[in-house]
N, C-alpha and C. Protein backbone atom coordinates (compact mmCIF):
# COMPACT_ATOMS: atom_id res chain seq x y z
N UNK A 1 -7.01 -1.51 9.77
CA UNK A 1 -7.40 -0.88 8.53
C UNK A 1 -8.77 -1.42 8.17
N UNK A 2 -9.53 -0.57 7.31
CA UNK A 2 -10.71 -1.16 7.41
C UNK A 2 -10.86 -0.81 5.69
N UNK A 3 -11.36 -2.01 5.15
CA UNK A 3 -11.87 -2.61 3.72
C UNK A 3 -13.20 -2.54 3.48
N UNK A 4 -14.09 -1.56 2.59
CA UNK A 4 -15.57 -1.84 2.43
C UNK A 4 -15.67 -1.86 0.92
N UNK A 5 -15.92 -2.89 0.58
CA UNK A 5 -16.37 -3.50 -0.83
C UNK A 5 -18.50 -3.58 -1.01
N UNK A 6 -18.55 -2.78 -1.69
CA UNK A 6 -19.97 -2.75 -1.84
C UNK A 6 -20.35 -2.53 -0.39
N UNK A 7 -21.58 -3.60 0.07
CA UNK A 7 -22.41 -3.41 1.47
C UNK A 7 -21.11 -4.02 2.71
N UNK A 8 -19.96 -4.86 1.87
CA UNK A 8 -19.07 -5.90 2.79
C UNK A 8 -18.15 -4.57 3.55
N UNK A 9 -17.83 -4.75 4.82
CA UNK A 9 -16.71 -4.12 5.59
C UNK A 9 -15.82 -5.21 5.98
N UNK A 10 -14.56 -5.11 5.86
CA UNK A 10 -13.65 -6.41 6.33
C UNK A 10 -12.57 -4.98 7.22
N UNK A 11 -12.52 -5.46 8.21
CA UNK A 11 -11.25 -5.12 9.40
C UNK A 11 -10.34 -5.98 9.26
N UNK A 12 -8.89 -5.48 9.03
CA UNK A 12 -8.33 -6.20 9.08
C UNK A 12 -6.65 -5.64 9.45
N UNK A 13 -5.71 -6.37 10.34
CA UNK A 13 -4.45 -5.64 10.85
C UNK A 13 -3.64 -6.15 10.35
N UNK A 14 -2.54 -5.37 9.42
CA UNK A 14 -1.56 -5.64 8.82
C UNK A 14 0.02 -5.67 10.40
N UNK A 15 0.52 -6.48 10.14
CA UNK A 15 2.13 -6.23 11.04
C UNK A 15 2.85 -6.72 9.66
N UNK A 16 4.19 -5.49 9.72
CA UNK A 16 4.76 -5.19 9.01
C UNK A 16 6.28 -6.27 9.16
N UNK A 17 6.36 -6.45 10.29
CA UNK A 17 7.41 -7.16 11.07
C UNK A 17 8.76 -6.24 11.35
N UNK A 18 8.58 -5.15 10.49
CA UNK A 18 9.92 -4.07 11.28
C UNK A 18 9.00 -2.29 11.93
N UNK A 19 9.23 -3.01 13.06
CA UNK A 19 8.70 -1.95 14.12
C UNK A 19 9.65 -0.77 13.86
N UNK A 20 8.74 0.78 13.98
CA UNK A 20 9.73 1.67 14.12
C UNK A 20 8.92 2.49 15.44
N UNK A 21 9.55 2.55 16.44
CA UNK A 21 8.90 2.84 17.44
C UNK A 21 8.95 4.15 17.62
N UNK A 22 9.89 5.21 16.79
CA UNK A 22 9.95 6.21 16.20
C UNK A 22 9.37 7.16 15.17
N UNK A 23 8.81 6.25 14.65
CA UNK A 23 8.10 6.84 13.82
C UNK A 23 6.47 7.80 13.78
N UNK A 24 6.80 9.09 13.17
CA UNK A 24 5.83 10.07 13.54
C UNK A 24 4.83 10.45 12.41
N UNK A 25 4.97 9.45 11.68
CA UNK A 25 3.71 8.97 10.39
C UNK A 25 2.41 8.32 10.90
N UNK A 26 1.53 9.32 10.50
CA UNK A 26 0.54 8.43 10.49
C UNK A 26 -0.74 9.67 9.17
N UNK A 27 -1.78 8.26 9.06
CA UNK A 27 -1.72 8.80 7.96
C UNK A 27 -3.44 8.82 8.31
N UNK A 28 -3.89 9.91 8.08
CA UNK A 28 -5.29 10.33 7.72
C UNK A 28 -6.19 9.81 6.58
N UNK A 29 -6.59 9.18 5.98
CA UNK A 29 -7.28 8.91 4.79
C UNK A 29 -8.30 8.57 4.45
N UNK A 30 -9.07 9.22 3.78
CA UNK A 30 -10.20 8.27 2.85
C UNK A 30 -10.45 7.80 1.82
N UNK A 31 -9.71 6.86 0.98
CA UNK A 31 -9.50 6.58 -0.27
C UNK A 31 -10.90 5.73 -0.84
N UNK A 32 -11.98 6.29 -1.86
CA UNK A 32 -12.39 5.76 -2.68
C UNK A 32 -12.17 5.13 -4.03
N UNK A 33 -12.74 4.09 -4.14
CA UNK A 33 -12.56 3.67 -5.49
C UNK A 33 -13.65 2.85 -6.41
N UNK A 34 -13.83 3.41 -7.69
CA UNK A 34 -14.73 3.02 -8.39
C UNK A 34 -14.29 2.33 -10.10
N UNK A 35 -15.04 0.87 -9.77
CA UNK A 35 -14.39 0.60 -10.77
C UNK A 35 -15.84 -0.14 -11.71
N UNK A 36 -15.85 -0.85 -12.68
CA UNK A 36 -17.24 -1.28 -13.53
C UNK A 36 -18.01 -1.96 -13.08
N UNK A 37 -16.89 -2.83 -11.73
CA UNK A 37 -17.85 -4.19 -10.65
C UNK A 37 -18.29 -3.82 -9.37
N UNK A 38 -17.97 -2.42 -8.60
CA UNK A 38 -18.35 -1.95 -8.23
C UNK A 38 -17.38 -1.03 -7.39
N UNK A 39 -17.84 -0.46 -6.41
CA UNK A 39 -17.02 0.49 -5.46
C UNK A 39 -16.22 -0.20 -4.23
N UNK A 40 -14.98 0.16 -3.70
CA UNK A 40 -13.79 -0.03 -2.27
C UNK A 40 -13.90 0.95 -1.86
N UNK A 41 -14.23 1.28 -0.82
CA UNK A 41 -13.40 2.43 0.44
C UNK A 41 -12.54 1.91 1.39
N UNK A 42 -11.31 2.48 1.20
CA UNK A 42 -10.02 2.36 2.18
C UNK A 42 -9.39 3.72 3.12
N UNK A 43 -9.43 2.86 4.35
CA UNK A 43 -8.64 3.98 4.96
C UNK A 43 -7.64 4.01 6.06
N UNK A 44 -6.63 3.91 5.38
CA UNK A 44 -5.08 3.36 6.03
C UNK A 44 -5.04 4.14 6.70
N UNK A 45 -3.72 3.55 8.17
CA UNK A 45 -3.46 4.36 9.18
C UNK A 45 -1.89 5.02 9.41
N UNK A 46 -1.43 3.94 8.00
CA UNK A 46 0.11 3.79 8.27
C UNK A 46 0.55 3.47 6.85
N UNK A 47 2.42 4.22 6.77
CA UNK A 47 2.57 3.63 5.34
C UNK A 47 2.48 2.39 5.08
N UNK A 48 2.28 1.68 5.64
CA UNK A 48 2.15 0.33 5.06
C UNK A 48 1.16 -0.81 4.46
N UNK A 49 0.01 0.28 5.67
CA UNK A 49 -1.11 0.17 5.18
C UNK A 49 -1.51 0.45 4.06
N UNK A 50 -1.17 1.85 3.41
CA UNK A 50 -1.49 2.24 2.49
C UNK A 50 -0.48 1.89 1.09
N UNK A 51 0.71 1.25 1.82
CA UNK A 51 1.41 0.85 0.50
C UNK A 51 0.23 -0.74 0.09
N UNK A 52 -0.29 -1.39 0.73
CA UNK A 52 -0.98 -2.60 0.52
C UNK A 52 -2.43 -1.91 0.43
N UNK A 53 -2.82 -0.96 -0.15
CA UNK A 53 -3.97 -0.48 -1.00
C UNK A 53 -3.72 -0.34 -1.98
N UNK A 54 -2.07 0.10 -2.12
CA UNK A 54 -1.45 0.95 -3.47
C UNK A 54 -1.94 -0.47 -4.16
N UNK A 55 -0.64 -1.31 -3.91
CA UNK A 55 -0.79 -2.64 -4.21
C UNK A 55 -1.47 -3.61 -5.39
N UNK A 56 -2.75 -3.55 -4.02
CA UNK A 56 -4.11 -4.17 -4.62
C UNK A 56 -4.26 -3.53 -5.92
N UNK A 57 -4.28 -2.23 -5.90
CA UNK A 57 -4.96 -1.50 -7.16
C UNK A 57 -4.30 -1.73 -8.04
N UNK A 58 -3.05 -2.01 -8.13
CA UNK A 58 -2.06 -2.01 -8.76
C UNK A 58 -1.88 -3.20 -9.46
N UNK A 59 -2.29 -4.44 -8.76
CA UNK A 59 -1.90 -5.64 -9.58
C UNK A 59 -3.94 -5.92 -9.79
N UNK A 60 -4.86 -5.23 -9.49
CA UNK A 60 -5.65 -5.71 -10.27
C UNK A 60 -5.93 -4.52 -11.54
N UNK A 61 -5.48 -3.26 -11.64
CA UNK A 61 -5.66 -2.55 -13.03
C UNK A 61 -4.62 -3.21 -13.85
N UNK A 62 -3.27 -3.50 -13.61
CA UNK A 62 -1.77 -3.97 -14.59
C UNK A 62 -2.18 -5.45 -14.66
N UNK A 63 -2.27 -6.14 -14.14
CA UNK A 63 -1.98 -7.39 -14.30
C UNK A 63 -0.62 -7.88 -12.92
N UNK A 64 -0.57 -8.95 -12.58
CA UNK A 64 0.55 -9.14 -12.15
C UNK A 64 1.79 -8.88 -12.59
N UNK A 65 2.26 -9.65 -13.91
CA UNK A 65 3.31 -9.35 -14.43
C UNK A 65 4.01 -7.79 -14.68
N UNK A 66 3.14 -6.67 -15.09
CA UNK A 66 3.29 -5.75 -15.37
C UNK A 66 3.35 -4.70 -14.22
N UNK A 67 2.76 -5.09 -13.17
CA UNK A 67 2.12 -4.53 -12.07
C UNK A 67 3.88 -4.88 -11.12
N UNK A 68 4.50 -6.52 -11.12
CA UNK A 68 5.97 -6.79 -10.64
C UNK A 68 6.68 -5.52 -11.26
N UNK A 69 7.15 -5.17 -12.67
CA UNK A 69 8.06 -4.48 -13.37
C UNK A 69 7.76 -3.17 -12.98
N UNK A 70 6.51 -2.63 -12.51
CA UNK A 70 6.42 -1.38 -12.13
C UNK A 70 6.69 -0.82 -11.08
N UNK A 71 6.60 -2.25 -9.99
CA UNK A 71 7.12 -1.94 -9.02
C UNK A 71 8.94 -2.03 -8.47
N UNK A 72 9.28 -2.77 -9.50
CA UNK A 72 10.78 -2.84 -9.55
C UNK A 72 11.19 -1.85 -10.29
N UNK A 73 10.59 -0.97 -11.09
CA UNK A 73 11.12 0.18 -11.68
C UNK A 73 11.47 1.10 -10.54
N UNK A 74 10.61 1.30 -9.61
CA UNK A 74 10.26 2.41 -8.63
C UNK A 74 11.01 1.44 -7.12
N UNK A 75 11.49 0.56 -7.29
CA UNK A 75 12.23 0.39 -6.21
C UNK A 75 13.76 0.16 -6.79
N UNK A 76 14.08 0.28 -7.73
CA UNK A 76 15.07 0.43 -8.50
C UNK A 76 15.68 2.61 -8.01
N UNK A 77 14.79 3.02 -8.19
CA UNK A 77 14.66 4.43 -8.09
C UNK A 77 15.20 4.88 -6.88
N UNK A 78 15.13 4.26 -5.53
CA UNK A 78 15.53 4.07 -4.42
C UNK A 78 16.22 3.41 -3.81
N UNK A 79 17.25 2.58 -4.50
CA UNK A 79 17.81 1.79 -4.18
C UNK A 79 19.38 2.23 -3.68
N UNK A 80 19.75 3.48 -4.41
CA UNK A 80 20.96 3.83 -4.34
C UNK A 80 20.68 4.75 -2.52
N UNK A 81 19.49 4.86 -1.98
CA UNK A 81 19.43 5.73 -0.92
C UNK A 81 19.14 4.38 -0.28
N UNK A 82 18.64 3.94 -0.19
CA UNK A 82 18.63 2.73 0.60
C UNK A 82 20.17 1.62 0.88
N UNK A 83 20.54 2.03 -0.17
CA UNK A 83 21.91 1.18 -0.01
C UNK A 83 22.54 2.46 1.19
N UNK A 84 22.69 3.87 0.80
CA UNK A 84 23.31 4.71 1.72
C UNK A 84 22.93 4.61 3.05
N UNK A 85 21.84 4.27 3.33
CA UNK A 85 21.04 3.96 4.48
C UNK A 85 21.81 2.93 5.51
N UNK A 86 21.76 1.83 4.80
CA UNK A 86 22.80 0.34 5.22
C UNK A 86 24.16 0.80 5.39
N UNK A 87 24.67 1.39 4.39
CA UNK A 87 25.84 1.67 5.13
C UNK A 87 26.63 2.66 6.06
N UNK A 88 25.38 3.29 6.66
CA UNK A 88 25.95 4.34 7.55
C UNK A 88 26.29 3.78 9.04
């Protein structure tokens, strides 16, 4: 995945640690972002990648604390399919 903050580019490879060797996601993107300190361009290859853009943005607009509860709201939301998941 590749990170460009202002003139900076950072490369960098996320492992997720659960391989799906099945899986037929992949993800196209060019995500900009502009904020008062300056501009990010991101562009994930994979959900996971792009869940750790969501992320970032996420706990630096909320705050940490607020940024945890939002994300436990929304994994709260999925939890009852994920439990169905486990027990099949």
């Amino acid at each position: 995945m590749r990170h460009c903050h202002g003139a900076i580019t950072i490369d960098y490879q996320f492992t997720a640690g659960i391989e799906n060797p099945m899986s037929s996601l992949s993800i196209d993107a060019d995500i900009k972002v502009s904020r008062p300190d300056g501009h990010s361009a991101y562009s994930p290859g994979t959900p996971e990648e792009l869940t750790i853009i969501a992320m970032e943005l996420l706990f630096k607009e909320l705050g940490y604390e607020a940024a945890v509860q939002f994300v436990g709201q929304v994994m709260e939301r999925y939890s009852s399919e994920a439990q169905s998941h486990t027990e099949a």
